[in-house]
Protein backbone atom coordinates (compact mmCIF):
# COMPACT_ATOMS: atom_id res chain seq x y z
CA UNK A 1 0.00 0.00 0.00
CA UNK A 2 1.22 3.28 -0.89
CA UNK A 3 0.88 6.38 0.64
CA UNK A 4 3.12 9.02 -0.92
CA UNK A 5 -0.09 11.55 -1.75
CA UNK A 6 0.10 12.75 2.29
CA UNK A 7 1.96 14.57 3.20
CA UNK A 8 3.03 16.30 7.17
CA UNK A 9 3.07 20.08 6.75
CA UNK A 10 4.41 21.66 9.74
CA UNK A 11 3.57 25.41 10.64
CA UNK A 12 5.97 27.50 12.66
CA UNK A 13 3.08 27.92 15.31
CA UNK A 14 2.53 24.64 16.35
CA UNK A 15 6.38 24.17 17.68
CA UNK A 16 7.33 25.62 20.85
CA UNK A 17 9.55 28.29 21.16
CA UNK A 18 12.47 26.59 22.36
CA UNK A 19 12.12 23.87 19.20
CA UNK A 20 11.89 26.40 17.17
CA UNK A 21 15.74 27.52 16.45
CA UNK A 22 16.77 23.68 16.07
CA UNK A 23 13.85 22.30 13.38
CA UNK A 24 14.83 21.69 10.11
CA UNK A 25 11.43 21.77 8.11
CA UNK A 26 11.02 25.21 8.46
CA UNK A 27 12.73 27.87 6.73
CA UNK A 28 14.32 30.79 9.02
CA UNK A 29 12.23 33.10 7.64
CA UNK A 30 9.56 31.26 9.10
CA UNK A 31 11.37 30.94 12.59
CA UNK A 32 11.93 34.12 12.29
CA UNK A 33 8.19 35.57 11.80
CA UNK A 34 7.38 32.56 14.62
CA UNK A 35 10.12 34.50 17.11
CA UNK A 36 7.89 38.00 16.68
CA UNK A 37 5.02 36.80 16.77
CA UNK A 38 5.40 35.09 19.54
CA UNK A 39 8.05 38.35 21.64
CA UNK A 40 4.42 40.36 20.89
CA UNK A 41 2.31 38.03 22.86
CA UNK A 42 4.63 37.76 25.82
CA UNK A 43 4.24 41.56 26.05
CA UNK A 44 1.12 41.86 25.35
CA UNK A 45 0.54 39.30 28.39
CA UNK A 46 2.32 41.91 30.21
CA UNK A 47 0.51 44.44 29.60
CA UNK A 48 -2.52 42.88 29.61
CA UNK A 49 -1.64 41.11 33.29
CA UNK A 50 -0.93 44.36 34.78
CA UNK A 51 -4.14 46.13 33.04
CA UNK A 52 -5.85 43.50 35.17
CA UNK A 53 -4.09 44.89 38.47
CA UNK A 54 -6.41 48.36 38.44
CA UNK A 55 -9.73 46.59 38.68
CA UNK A 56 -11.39 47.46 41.71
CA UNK A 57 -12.38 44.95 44.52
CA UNK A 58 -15.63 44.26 45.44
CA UNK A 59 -17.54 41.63 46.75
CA UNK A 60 -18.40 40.09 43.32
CA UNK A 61 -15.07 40.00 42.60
CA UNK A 62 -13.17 36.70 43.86
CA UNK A 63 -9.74 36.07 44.19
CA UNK A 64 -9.23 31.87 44.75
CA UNK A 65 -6.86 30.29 42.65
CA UNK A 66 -9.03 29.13 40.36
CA UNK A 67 -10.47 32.46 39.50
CA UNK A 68 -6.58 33.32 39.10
CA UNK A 69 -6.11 30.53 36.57
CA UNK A 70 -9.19 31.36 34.82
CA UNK A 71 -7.79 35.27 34.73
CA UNK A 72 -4.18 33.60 33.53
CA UNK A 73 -5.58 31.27 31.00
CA UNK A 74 -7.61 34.31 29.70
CA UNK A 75 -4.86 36.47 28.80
CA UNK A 76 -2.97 34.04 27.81
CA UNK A 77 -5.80 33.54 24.77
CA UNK A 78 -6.60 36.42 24.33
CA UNK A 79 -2.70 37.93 24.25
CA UNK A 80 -2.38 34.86 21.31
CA UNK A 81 -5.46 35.85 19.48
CA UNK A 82 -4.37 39.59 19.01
CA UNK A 83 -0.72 38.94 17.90
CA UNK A 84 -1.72 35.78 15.56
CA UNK A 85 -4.20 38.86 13.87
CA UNK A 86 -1.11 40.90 13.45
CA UNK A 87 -3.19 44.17 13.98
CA UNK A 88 -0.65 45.41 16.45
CA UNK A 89 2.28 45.17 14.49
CA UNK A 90 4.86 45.09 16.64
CA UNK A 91 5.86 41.60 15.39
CA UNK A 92 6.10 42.64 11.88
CA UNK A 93 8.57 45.40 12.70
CA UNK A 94 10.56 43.17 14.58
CA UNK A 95 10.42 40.39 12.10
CA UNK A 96 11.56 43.01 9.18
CA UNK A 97 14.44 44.21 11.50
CA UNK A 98 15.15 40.25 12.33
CA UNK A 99 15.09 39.35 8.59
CA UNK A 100 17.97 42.06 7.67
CA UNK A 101 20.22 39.36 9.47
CA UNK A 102 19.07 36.53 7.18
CA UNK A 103 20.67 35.57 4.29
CA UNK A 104 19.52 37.59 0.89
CA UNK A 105 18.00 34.39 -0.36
CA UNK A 106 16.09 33.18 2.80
CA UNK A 107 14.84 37.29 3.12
CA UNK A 108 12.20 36.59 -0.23
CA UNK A 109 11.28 33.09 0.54
């Protein structure tokens, strides 16, 4: 039986950060949009963890640890979601800086 029609594709967001430098089906352009992508969403969970600090207390409000995972888990998403949309653009200025250091044939790939 022969298979050869599939085929694995494998996007530059499905491998963690710290695979990212060391995989080999992936062109360094593509690690290298991966790396900004990914710098804006751990600042934007910054940003977005501290934004969180300002809320006022009240009784509705509870602070167990789940409702501190739950907040966590949240802005983790949500950070994600905003840089994956690219509408902040911080990633692509870093990843245009980033790509001056690639090789001129990896930079139009």
């Amino acid at each position: 039986m022969d298979i050869a029609g599939i085929q694995s594709h494998v996007k530059a967001a499905d491998i963690p950060l710290e695979g990212l430098a060391g995989n080999t089906a992936i062109s360094d352009k593509q690690k290298v949009e991966e790396l900004g992508r990914q710098f804006e969403a751990v600042l934007l969970r910054q940003i977005l963890t501290e934004a969180q600090k300002t809320t006022f207390k009240s009784k509705y409000t509870n602070d167990s640890t789940t409702s501190s995972i739950y907040r966590d888990m949240t802005v983790q998403q949500l950070a994600d979601k905003i840089s994956c949309s690219g509408t902040l653009g911080l990633s692509k200025e870093l990843t245009k800086e980033l790509a001056k250091q690639l090789p001129t044939h990896e930079r139009t790939n």
